[in-house]
Each structure stands twice: as structure tokens, then as C-alpha cells.
N, C-alpha and C. Protein backbone atom coordinates (compact mmCIF):
# COMPACT_ATOMS: atom_id res chain seq x y z
N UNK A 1 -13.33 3.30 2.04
CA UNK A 1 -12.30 4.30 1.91
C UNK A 1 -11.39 4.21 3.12
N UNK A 2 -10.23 4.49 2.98
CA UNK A 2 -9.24 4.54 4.23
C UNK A 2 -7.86 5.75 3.62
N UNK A 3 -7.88 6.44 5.03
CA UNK A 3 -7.31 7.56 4.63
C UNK A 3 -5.98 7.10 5.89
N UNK A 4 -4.75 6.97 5.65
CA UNK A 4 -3.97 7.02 7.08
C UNK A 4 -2.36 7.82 6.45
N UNK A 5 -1.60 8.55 7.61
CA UNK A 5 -0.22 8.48 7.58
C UNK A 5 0.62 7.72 7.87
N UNK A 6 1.42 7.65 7.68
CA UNK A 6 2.59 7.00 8.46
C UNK A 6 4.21 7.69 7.48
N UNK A 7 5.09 8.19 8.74
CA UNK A 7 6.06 8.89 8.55
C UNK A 7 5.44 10.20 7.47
N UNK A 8 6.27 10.16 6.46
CA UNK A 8 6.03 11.57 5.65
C UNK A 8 5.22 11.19 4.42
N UNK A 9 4.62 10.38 4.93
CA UNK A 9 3.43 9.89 3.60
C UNK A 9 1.91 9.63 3.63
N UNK A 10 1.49 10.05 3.58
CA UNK A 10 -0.03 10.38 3.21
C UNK A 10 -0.75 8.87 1.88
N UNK A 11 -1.39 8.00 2.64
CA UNK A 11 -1.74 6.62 2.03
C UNK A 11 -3.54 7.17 2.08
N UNK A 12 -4.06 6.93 0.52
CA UNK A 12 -5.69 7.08 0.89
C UNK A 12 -6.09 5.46 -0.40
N UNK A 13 -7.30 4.59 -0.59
CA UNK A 13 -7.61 3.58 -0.90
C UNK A 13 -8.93 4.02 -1.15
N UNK A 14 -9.65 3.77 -2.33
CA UNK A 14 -10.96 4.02 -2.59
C UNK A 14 -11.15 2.52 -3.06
N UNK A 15 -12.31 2.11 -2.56
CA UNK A 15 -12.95 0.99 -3.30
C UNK A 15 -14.39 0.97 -3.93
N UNK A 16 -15.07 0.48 -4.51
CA UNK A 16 -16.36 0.42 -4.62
C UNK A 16 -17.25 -1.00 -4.83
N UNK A 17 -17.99 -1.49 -4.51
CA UNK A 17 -18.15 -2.77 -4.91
C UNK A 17 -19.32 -2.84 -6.26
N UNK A 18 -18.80 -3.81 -7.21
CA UNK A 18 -19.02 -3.59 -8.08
C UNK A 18 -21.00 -4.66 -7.82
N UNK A 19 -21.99 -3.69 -8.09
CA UNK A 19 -23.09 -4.15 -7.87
C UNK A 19 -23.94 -5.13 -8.16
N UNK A 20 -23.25 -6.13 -9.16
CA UNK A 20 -23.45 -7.30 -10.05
C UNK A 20 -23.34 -8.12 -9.36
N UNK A 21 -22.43 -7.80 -8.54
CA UNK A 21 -21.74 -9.40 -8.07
C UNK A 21 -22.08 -9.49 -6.12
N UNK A 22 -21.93 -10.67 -5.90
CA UNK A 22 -22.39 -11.23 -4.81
C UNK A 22 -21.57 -10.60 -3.60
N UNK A 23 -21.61 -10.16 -2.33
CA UNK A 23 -20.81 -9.13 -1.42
C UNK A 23 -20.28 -8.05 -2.09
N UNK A 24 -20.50 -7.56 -3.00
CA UNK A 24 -19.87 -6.79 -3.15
C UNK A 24 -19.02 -5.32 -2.45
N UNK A 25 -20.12 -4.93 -1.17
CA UNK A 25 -20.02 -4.06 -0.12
C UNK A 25 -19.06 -4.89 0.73
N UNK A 26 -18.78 -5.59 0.52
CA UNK A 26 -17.72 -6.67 1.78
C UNK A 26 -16.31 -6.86 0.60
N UNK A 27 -16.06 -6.62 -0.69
CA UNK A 27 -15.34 -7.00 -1.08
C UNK A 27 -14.80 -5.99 -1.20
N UNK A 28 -15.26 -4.23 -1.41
CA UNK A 28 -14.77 -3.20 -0.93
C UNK A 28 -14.04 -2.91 0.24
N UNK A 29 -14.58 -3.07 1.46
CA UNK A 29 -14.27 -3.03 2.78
C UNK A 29 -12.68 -3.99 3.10
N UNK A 30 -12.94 -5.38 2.35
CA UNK A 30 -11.84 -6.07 2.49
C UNK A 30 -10.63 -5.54 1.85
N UNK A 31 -10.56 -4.97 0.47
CA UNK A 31 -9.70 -4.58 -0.43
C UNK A 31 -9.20 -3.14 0.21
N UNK A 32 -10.45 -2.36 0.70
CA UNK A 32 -9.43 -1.29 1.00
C UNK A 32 -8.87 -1.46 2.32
N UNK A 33 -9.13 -2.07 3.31
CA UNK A 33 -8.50 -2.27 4.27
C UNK A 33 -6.95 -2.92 3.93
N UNK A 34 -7.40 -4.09 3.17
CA UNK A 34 -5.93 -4.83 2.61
C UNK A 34 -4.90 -4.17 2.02
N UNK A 35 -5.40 -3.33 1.13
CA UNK A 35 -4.70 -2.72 0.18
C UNK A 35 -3.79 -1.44 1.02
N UNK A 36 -4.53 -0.72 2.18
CA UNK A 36 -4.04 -0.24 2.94
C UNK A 36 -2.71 -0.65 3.38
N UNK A 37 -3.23 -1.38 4.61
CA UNK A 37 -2.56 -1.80 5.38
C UNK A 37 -1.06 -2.36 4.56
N UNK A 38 -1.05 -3.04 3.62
CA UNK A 38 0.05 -3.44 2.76
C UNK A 38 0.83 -2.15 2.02
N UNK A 39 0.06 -0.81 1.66
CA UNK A 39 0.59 0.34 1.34
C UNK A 39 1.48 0.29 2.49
N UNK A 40 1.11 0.53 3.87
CA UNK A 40 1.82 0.94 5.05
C UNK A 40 2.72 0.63 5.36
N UNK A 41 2.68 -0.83 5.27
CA UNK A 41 3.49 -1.99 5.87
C UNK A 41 4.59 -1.72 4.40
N UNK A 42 4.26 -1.55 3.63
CA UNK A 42 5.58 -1.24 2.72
C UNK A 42 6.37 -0.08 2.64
N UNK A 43 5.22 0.88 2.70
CA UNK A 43 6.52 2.82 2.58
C UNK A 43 7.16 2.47 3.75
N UNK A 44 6.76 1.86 5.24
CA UNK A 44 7.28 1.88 6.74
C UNK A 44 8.52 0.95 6.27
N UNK A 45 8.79 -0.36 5.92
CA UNK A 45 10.14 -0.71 4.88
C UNK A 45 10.94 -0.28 3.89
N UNK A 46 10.57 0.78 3.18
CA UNK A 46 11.45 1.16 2.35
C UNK A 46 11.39 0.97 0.89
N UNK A 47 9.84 0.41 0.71
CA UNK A 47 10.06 0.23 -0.21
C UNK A 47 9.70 1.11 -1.16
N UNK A 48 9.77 1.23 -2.95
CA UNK A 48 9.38 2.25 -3.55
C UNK A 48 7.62 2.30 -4.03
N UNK A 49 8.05 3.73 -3.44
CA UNK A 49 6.04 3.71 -3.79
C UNK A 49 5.31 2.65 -4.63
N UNK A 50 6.14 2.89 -5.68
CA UNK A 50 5.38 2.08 -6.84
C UNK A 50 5.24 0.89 -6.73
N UNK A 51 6.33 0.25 -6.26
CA UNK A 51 6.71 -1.31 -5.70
C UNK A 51 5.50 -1.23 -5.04
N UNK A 52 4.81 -0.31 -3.89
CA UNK A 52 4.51 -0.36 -2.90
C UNK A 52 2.86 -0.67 -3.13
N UNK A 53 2.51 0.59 -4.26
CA UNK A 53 1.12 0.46 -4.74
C UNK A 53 1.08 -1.04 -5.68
N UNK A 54 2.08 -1.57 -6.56
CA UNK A 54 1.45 -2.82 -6.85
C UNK A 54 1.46 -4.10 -5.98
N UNK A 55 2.52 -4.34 -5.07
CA UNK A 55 2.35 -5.44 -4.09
C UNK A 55 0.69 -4.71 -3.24
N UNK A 56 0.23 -4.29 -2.93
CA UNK A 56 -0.82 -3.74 -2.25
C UNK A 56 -1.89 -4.42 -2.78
N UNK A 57 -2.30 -3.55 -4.19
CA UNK A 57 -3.31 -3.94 -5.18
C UNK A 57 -3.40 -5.29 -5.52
N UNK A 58 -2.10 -6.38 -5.43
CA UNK A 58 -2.23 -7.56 -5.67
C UNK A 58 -2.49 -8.25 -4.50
N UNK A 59 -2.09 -8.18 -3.66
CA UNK A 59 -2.90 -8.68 -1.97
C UNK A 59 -4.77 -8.20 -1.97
N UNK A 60 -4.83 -6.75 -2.30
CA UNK A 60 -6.39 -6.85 -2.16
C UNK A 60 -7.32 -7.63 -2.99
N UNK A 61 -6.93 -7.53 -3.97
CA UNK A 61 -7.41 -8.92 -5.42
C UNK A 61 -7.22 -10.04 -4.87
N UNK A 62 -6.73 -10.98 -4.18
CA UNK A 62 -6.21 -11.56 -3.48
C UNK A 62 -7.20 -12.27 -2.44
N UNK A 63 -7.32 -11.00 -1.48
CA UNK A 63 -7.68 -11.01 -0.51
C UNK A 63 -9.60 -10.79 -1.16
N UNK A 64 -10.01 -10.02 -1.89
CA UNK A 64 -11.01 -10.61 -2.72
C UNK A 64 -11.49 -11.58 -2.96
N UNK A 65 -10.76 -11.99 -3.78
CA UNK A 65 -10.98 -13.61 -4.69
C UNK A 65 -11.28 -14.42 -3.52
N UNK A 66 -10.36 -14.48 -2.56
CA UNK A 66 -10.96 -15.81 -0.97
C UNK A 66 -11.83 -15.49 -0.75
N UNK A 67 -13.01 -14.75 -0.82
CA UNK A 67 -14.02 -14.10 -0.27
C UNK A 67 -15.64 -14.91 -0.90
N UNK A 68 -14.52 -15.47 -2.40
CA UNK A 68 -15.50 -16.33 -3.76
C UNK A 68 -16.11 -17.56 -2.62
N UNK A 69 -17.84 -17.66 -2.49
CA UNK A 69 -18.24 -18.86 -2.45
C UNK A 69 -18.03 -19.94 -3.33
N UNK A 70 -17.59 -19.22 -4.73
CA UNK A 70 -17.72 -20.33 -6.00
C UNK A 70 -17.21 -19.42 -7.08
N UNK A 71 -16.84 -19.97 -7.95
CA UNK A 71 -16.62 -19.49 -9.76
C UNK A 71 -17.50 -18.60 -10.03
N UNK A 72 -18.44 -19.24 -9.67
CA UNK A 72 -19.76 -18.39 -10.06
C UNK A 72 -19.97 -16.90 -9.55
N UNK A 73 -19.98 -17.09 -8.22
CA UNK A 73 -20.51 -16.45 -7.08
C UNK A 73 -19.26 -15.72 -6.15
N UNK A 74 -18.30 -15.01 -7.06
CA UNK A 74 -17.27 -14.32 -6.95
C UNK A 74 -17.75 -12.74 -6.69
N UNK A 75 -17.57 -12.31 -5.45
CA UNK A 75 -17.43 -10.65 -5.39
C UNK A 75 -16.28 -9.77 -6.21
N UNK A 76 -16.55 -8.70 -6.28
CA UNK A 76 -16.03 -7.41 -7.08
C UNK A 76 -15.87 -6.66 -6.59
N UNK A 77 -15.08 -5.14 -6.58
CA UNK A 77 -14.90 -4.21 -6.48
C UNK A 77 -13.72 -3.72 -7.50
N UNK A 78 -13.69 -2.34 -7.37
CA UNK A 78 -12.98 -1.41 -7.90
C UNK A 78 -11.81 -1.08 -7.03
N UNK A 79 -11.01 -0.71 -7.62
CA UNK A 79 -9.87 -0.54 -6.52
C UNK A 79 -8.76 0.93 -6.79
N UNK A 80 -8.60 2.08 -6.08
CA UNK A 80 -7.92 2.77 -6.45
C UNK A 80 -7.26 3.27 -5.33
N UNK A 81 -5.42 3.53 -5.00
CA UNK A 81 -4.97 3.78 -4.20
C UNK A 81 -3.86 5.02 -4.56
N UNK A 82 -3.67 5.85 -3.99
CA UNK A 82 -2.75 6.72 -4.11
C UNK A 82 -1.66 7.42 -2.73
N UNK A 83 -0.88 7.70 -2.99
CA UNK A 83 0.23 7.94 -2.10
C UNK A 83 0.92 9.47 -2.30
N UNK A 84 0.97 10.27 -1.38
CA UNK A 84 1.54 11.42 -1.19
C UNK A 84 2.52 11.45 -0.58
N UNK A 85 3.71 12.00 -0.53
CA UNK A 85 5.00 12.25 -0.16
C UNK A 85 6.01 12.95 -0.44
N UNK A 86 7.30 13.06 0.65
CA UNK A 86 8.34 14.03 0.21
C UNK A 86 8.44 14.02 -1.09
N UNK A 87 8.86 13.52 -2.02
CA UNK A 87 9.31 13.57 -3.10
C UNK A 87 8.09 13.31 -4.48
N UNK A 88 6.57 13.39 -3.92
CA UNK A 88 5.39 13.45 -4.94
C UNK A 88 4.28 13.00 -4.88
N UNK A 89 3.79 12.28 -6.05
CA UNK A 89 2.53 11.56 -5.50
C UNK A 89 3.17 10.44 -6.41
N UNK A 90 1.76 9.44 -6.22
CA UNK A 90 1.75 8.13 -6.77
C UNK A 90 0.66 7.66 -6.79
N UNK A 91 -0.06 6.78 -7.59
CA UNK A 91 -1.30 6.57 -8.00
C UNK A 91 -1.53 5.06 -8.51
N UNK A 92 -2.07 4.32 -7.95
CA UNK A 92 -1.91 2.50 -8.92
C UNK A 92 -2.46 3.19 -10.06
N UNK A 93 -1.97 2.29 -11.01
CA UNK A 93 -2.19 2.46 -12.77
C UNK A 93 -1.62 3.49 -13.33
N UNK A 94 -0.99 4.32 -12.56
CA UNK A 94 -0.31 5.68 -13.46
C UNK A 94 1.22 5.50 -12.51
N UNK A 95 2.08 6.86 -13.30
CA UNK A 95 3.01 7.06 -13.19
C UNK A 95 3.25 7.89 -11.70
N UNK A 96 4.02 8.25 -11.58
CA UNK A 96 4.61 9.56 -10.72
C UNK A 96 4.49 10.21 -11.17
N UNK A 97 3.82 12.00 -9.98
CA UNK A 97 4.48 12.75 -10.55
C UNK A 97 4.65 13.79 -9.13
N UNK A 98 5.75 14.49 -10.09
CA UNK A 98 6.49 15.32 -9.10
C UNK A 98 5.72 16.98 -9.15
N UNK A 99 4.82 16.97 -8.71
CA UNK A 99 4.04 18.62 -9.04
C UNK A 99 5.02 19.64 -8.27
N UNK A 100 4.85 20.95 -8.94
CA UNK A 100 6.02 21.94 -8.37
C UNK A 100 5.60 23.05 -7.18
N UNK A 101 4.62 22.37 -7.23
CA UNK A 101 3.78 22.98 -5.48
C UNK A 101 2.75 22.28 -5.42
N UNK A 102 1.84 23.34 -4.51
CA UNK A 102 0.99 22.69 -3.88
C UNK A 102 -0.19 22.13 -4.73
N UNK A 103 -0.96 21.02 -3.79
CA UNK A 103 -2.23 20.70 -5.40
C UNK A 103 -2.84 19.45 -4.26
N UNK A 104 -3.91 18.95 -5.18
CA UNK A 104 -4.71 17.51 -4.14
C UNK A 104 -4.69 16.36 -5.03
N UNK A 105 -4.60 15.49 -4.67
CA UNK A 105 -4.45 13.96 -4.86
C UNK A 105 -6.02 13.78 -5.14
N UNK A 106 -6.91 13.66 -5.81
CA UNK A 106 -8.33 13.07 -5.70
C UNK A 106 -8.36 11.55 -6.16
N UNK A 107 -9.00 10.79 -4.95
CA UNK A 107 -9.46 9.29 -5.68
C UNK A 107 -11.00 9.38 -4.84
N UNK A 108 -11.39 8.39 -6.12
CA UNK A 108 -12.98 8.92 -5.96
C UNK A 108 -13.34 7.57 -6.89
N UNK A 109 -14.77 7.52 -6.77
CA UNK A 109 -15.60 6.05 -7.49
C UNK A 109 -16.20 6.91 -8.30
N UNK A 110 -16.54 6.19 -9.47
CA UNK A 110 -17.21 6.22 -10.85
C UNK A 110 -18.39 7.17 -10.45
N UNK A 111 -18.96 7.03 -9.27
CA UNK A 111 -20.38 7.82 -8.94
C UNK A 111 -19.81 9.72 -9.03
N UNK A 112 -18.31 9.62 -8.70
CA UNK A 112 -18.59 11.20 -9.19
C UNK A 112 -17.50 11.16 -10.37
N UNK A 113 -16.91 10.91 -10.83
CA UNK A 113 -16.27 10.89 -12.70
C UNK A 113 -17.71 10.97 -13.46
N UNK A 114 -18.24 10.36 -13.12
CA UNK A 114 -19.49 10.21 -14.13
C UNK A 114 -20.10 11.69 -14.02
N UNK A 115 -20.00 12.44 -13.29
CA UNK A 115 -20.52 13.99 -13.44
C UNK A 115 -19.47 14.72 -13.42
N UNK A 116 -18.42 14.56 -12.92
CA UNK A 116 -17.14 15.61 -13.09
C UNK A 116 -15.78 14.67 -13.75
N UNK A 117 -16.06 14.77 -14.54
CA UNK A 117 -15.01 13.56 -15.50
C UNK A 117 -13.61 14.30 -15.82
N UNK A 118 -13.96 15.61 -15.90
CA UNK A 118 -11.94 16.32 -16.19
C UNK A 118 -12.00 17.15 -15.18
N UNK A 119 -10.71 17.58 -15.24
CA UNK A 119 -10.06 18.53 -14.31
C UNK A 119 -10.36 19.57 -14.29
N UNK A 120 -11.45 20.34 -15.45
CA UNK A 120 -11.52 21.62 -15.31
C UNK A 120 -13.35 21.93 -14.70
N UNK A 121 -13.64 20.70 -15.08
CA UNK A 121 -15.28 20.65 -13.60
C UNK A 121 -14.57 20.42 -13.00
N UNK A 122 -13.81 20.00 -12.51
CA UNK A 122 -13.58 19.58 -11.09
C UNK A 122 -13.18 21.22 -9.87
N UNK A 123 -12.03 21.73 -10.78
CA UNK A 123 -11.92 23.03 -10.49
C UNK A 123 -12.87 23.81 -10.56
N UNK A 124 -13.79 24.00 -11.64
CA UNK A 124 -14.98 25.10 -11.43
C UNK A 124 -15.83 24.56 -10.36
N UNK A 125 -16.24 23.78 -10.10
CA UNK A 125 -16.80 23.30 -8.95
C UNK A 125 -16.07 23.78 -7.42
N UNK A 126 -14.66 23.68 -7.23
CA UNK A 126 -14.18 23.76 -5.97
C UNK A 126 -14.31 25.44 -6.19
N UNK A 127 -13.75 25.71 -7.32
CA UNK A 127 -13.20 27.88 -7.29
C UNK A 127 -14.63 28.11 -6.64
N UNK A 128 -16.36 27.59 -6.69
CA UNK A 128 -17.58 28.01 -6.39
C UNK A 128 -17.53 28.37 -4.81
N UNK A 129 -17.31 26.97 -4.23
CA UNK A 129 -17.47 26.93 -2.53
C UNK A 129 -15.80 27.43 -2.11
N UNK A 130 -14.98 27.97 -2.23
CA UNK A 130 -14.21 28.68 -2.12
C UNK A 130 -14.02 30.36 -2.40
N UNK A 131 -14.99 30.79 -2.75
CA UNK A 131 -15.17 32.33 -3.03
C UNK A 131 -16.06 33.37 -1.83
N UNK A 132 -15.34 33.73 -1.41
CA UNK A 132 -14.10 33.51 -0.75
C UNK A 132 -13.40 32.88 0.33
N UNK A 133 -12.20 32.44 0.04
CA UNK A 133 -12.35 31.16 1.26
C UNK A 133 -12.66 30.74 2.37
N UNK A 134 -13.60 30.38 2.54
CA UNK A 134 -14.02 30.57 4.65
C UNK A 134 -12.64 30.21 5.03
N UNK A 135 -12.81 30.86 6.78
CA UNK A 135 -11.94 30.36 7.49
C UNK A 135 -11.91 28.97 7.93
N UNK A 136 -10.90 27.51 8.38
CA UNK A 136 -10.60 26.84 8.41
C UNK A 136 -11.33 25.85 7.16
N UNK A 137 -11.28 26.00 5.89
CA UNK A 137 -12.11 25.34 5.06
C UNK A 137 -10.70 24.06 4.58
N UNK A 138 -11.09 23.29 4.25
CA UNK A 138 -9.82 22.17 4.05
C UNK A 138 -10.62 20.99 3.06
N UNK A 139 -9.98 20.31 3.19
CA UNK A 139 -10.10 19.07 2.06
C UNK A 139 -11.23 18.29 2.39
N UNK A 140 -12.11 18.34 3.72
CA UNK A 140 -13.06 17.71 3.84
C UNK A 140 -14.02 18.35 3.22
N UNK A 141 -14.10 20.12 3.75
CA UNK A 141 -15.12 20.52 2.41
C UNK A 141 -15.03 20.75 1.16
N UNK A 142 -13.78 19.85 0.86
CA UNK A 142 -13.68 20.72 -0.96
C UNK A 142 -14.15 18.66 -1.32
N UNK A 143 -14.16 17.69 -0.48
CA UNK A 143 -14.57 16.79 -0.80
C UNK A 143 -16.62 16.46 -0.89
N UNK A 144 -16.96 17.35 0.52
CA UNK A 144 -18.09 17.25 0.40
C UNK A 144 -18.90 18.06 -0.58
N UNK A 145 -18.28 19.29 -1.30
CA UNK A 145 -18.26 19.99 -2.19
C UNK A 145 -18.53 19.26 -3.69
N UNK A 146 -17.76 18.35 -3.75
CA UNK A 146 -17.49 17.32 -5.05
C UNK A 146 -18.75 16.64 -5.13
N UNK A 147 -18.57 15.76 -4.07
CA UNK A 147 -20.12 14.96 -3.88
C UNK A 147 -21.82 15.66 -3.81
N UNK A 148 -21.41 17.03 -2.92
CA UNK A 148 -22.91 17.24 -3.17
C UNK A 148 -22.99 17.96 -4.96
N UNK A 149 -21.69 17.92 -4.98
CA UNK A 149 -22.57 18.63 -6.96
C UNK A 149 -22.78 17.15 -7.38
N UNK A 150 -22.36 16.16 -7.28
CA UNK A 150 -22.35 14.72 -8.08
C UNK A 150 -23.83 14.24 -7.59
N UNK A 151 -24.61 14.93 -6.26
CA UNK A 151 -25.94 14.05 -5.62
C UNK A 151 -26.89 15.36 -6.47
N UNK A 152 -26.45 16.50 -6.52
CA UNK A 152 -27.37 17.69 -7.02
C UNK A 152 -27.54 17.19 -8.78
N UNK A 153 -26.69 16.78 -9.06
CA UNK A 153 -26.80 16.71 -10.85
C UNK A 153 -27.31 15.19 -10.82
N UNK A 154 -27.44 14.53 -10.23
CA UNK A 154 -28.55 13.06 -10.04
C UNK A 154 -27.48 12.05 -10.01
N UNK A 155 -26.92 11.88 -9.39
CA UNK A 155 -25.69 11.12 -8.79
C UNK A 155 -26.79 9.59 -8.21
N UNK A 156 -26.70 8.55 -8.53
CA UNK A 156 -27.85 7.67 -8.36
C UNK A 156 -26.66 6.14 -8.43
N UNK A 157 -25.26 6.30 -8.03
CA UNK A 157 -24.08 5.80 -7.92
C UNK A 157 -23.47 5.61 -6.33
N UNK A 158 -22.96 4.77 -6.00
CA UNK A 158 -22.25 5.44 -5.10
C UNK A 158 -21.27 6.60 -5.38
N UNK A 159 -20.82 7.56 -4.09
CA UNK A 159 -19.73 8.62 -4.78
C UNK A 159 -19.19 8.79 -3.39
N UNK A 160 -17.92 8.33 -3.79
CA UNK A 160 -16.97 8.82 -2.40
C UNK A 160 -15.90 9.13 -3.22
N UNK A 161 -15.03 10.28 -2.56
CA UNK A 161 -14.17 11.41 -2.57
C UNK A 161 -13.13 11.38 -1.76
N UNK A 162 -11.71 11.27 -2.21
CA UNK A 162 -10.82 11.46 -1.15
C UNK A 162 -9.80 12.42 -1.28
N UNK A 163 -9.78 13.48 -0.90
CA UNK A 163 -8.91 14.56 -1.42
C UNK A 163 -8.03 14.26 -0.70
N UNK A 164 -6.12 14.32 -1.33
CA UNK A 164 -5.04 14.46 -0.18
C UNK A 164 -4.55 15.67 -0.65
N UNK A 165 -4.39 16.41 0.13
CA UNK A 165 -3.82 17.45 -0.23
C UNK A 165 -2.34 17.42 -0.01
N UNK A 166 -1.18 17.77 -1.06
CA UNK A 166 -0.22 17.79 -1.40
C UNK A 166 1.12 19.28 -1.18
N UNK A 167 0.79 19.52 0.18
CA UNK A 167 1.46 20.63 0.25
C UNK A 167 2.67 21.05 0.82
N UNK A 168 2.99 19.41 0.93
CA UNK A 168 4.41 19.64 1.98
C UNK A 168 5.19 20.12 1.04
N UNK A 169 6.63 20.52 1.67
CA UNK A 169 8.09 21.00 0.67
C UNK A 169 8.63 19.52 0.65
N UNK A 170 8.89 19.78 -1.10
CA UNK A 170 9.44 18.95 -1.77
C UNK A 170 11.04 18.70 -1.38
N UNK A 171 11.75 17.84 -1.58
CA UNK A 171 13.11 17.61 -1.47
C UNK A 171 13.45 17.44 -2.80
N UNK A 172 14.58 17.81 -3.15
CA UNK A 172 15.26 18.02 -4.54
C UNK A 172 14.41 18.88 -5.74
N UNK A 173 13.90 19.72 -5.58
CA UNK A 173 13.37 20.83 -6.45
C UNK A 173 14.40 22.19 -6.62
């Protein structure tokens, strides 16, 4: 996982390595670092998010695949990156969108979809450890929140969680 800013944008990268295949824990580590760093190196140019999330995703695949001892003996992972900013979010494989306040970005591995698969566990789960809200409570505990219901209901996956929270003021609303 890699969580970083740079200027008015909020960059987070989930990977997972897919357990079949040979490094797989190294083909994670490589992809999200890659995939990062190429997010960065692109919003810091100008370019458009979207531009930004697929040149990224195609460097970490990339940067993967060299990793192959052989045809055979090719590592895996999963790959999911998303982007927060003035003007929205952004997500590889989906669209934009422009939410009309505040809200969180979640990217997360199969280990917690597989117990909280829609949006409305996901919310009954956070409204629980939020009643009423402790003081300084933030996105790290509404992440560790996620995961320990995903390890309590037999979570036997990896499960990592990356909440961005989305609360800056929008431009052109």
C-alpha cells in the first residue's frame, strides 16, 4: 500500500499479490511503489488524472512482468489506485466523479470486499465505531474499523484498507 500527497492531490495504490504465483509479495511491493511514484510524477506535470492512473497501471504491469524468471514462473498481483483532488476523485477502471461534499475514497484487497462487498456494510460498520464520535477519530480508525470486522467475520485473506478522505472545497460547484 502507499498513501502520498503531492500539491492538492491525495495519491493512495493498493496491491495484493496474487498467491498462486511465484513472488507474489514482491510483485505487490514493486507495482505499488511503481504505480505510485508514476501517479506523482504525472499529476506534478499536468497531466489528467485519468491519463495519469492509466500510464501508472501500465508501468506497474510492466514493472511486474520483469520480475518473470520465466513464462512459467511469472508473479501476480492485483492492482488498484485512486486519486483525490480539487476537482474529485479518480479511480483506475472507473470513471470520475465529482461528489458534492465530503465522503472517503476506499481501496482495499479482496480480503475485505469479500465480507463487506456494498456500500451499505460498509457504512453500517463505520456509523458502529463512530457512535459517538471520539475525539480526534479519522480515517485510520474508520480503516482499522473495516479490517477488524473483515478478521472478526473470518477474514483468512489478506485485507488492507485505504481510506482517503475527500473533504477539501471543490472548485467549480
Amino acid at each position: 500500500m502507499a498513501l502520498t500527497a503531492t500539491g492538492d492531490w491525495t495519491i493512495g495504490v493498493v496491491c495484493d499479490g496474487v498467491s498462486m504465483s511465484p513472488r507474489a509479495e514482491r510483485a505487490a511491493q514493486v507495482a505499488t511503489t511503481v504505480g505510485a511514484a508514476h501517479l506523482e510524477a504525472g499529476l506534478l506535470a499536468g497531466v489528467l488524472p485519468e491519463t495519469a492512473l492509466e500510464d501508472a497501471a501500465a508501468h506497474a504491469g510492466r514493472a511486474v512482468s520483469a520480475l518473470a524468471a520465466s513464462v512459467d514462473a511469472a508473479p501476480a498481483c492485483t492492482y488498484v489506485a485512486g486519486i483525490a483532488g480539487p476537482e474529485g476523485i479518480w479511480c483506475a477502471w472507473t470513471r470520475s466523479y465529482r461528489p458534492q461534499g465530503p465522503g472517503r475514497l476506499l481501496l482495499c484487497t479482496d480480503g475485505l470486499t469479500r465480507h463487506l462487498s456494498d456500500a451499505d456494510a460498509l457504512r453500517a460498520v463505520l456509523a458502529r465505531v463512530r457512535r459517538p464520535t471520539p475525539p480526534g477519530h479519522g480515517p485510520l480508525d474508520d480503516a482499522r474499523a473495516l479490517i477488524g470486522y473483515a478478521l472478526g467475520a473470518g477474514g483468512q485473506d489478506n485485507i488492507t484498507a485505504l481510506l482517503i478522505h475527500t473533504d477539501r472545497p471543490r472548485r467549480g460547484y
